[in-house]
PDB file of N, CA and C in Angstrom:
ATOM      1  N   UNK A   1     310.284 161.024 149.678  1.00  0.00           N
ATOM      2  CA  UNK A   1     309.175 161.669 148.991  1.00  0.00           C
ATOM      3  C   UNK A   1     308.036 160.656 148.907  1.00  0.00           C
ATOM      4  N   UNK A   2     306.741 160.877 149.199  1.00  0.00           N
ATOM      5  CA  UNK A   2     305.511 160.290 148.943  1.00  0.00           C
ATOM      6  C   UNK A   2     305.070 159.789 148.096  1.00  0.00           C
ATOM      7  N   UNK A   3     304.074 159.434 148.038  1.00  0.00           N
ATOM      8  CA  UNK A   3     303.584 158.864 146.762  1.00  0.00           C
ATOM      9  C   UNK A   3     302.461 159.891 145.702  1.00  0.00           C
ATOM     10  N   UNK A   4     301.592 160.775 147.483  1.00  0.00           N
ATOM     11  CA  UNK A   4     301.348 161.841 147.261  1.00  0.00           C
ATOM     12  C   UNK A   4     301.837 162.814 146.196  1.00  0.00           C
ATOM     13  N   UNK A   5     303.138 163.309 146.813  1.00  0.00           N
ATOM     14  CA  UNK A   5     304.014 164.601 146.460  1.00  0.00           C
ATOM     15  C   UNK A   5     304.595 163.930 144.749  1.00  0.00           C
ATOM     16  N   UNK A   6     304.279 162.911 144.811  1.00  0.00           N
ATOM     17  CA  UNK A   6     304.912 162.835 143.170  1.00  0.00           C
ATOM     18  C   UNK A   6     303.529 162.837 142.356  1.00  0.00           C
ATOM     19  N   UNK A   7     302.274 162.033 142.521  1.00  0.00           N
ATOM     20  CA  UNK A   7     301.253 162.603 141.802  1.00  0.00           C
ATOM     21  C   UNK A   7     301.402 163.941 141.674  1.00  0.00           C
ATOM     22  N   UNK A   8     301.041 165.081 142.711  1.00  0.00           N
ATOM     23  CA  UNK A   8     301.237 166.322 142.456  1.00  0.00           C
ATOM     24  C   UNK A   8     302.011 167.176 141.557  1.00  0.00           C
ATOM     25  N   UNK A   9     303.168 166.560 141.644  1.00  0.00           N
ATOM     26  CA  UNK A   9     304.439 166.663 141.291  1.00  0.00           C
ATOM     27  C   UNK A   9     304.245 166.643 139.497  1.00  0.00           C
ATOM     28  N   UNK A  10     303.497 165.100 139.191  1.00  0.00           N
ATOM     29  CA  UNK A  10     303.544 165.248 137.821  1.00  0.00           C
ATOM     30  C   UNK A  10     302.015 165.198 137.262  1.00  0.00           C
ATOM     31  N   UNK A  11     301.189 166.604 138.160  1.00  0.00           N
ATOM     32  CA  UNK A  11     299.670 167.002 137.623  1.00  0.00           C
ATOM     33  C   UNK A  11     298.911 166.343 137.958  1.00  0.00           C
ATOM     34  N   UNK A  12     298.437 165.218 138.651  1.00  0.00           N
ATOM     35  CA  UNK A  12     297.473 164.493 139.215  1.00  0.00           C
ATOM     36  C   UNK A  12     296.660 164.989 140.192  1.00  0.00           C
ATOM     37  N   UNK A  13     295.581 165.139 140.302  1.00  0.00           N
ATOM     38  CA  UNK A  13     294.994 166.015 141.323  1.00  0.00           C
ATOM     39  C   UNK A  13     294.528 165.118 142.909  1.00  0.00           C
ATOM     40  N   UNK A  14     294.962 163.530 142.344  1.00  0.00           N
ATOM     41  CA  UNK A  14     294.386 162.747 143.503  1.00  0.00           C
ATOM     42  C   UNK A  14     295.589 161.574 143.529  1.00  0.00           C
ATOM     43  N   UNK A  15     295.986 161.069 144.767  1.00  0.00           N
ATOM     44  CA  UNK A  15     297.053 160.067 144.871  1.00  0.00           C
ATOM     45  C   UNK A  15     296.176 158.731 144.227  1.00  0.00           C
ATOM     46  N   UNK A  16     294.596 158.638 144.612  1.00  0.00           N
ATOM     47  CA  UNK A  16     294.336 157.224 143.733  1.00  0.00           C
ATOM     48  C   UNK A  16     294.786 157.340 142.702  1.00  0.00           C
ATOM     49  N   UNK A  17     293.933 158.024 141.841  1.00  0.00           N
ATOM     50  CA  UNK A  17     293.954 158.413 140.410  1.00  0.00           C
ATOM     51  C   UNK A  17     295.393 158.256 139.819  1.00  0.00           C
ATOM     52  N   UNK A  18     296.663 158.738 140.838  1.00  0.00           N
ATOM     53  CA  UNK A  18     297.814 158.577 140.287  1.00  0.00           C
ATOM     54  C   UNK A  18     298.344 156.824 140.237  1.00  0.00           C
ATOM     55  N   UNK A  19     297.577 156.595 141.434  1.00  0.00           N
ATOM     56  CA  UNK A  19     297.960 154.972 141.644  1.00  0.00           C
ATOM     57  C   UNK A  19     297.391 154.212 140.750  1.00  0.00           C
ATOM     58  N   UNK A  20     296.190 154.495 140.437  1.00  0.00           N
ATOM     59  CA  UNK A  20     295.186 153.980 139.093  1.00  0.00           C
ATOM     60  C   UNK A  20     296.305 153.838 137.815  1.00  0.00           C
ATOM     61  N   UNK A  21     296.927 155.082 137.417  1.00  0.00           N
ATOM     62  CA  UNK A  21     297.275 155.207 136.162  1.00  0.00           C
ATOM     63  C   UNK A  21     298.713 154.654 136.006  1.00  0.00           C
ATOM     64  N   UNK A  22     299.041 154.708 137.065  1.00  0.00           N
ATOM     65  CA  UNK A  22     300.388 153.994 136.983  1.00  0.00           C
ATOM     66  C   UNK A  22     300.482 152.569 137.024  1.00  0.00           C
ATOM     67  N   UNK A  23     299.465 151.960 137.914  1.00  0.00           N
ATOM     68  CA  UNK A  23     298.925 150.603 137.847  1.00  0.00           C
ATOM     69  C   UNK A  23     298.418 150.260 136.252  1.00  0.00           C
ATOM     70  N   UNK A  24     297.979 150.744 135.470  1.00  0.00           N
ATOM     71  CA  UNK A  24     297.696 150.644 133.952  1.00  0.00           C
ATOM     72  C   UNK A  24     298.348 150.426 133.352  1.00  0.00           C
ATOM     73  N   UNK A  25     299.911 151.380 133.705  1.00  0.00           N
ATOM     74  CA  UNK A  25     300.828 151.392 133.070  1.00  0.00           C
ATOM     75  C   UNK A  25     301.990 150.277 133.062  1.00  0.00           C
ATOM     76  N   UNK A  26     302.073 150.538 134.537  1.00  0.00           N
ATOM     77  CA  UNK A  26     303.278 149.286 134.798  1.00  0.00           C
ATOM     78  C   UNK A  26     302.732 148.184 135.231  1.00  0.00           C
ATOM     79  N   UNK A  27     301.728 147.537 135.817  1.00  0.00           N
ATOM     80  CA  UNK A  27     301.022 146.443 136.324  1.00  0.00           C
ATOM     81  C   UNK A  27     301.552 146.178 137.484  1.00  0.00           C
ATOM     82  N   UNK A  28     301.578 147.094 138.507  1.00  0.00           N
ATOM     83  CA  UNK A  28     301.653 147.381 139.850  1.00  0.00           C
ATOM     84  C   UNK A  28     301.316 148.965 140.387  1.00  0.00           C
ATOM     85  N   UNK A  29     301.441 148.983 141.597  1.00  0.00           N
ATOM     86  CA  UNK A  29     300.769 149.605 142.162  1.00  0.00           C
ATOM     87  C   UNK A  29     302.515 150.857 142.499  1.00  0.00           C
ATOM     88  N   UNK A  30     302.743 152.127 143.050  1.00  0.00           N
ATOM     89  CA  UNK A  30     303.398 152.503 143.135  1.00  0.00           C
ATOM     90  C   UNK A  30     304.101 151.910 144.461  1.00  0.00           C
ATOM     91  N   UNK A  31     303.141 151.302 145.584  1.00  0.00           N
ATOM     92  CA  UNK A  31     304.161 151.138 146.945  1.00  0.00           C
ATOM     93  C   UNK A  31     304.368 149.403 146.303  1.00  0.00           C
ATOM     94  N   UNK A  32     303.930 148.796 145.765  1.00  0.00           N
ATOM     95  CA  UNK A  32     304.455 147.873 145.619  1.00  0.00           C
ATOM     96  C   UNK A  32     305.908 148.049 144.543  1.00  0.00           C
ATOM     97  N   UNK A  33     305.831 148.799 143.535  1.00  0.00           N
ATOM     98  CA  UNK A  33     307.031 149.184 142.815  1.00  0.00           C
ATOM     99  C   UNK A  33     308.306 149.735 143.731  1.00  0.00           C
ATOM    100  N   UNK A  34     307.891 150.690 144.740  1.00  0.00           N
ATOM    101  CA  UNK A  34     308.676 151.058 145.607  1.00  0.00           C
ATOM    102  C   UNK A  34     308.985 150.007 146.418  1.00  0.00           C
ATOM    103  N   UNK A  35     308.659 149.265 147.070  1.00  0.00           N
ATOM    104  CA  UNK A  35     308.709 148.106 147.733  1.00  0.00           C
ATOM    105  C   UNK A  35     310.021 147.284 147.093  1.00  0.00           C
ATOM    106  N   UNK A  36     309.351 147.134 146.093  1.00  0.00           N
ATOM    107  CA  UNK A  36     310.117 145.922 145.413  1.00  0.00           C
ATOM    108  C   UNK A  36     311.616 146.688 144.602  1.00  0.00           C
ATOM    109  N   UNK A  37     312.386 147.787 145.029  1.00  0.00           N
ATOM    110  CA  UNK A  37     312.842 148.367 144.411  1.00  0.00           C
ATOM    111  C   UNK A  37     313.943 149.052 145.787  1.00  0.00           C
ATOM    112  N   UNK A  38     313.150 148.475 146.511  1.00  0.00           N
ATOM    113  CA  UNK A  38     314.063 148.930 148.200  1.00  0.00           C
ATOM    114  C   UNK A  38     314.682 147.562 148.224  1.00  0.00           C
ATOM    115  N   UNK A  39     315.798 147.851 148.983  1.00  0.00           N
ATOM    116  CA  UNK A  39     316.481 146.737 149.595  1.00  0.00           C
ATOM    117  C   UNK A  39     315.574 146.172 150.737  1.00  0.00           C
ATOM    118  N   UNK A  40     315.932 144.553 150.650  1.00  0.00           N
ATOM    119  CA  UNK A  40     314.948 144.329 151.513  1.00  0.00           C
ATOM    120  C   UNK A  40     315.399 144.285 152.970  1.00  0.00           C
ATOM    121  N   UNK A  41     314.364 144.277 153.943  1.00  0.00           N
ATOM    122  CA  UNK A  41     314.886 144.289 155.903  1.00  0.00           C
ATOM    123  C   UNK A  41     315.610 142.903 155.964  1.00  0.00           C
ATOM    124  N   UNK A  42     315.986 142.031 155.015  1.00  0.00           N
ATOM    125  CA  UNK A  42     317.223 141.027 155.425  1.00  0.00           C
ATOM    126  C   UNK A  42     318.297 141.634 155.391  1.00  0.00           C
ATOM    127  N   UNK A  43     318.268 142.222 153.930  1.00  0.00           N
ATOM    128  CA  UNK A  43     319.792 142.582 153.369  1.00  0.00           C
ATOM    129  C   UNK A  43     320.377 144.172 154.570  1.00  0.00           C
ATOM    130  N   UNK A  44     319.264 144.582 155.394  1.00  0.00           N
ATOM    131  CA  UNK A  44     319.675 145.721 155.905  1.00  0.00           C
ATOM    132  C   UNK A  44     320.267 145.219 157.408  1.00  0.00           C
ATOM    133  N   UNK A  45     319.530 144.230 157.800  1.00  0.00           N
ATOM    134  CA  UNK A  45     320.010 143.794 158.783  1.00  0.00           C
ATOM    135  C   UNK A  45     321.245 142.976 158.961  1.00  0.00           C
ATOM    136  N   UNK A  46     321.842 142.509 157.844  1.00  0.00           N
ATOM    137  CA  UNK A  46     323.349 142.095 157.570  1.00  0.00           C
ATOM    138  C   UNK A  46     324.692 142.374 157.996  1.00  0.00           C
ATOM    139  N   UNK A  47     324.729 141.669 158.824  1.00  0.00           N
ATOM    140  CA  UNK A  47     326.070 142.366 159.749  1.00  0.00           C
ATOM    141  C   UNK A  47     327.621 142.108 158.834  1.00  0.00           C
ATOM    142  N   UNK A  48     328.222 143.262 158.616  1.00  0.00           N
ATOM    143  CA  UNK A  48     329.500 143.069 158.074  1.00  0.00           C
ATOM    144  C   UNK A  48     330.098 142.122 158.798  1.00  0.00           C
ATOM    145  N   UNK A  49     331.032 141.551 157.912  1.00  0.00           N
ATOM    146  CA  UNK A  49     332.213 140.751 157.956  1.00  0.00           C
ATOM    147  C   UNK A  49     333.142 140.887 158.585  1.00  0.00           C
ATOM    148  N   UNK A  50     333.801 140.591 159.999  1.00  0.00           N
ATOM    149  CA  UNK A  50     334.660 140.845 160.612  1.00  0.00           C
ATOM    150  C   UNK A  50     336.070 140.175 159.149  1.00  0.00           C
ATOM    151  N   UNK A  51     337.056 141.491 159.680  1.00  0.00           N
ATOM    152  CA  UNK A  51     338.117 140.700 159.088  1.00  0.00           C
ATOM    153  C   UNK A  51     339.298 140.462 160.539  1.00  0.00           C
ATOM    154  N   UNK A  52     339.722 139.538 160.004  1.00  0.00           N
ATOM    155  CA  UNK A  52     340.889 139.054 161.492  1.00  0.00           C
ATOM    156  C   UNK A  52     342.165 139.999 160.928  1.00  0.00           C
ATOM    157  N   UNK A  53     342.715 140.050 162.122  1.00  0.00           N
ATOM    158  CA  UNK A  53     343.996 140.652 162.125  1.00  0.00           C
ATOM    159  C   UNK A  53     344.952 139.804 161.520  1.00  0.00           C
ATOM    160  N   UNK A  54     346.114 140.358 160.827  1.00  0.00           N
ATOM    161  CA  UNK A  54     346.898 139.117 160.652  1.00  0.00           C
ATOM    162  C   UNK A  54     347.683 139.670 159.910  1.00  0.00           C
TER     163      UNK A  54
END
């Protein structure tokens, strides 16, 4: 889901305006909250652990 579709979502008529107010609120921006709230492209690229036979 967007960043768009959730302004909408909770009455905002403009994605700035939603980014504005949420930035007020939390002292970030929504893709940086989202960002920082995703796993990051190290941890995804992490190759499991072979286990040995035995």
């Amino acid at each position: 889901m967007g960043t768009g579709d959730i302004a909408s979502q909770w009455g905002f008529s403009t994605q700035a305006h939603f980014a504005r107010c949420f930035r007020a609120a939390y002292g970030q921006t929504p893709s940086d909250h989202r960002a920082a709230s995703l796993p990051t492209a190290a941890a995804k690229k992490k190759k499991p652990r072979r286990l040995g036979r035995g």
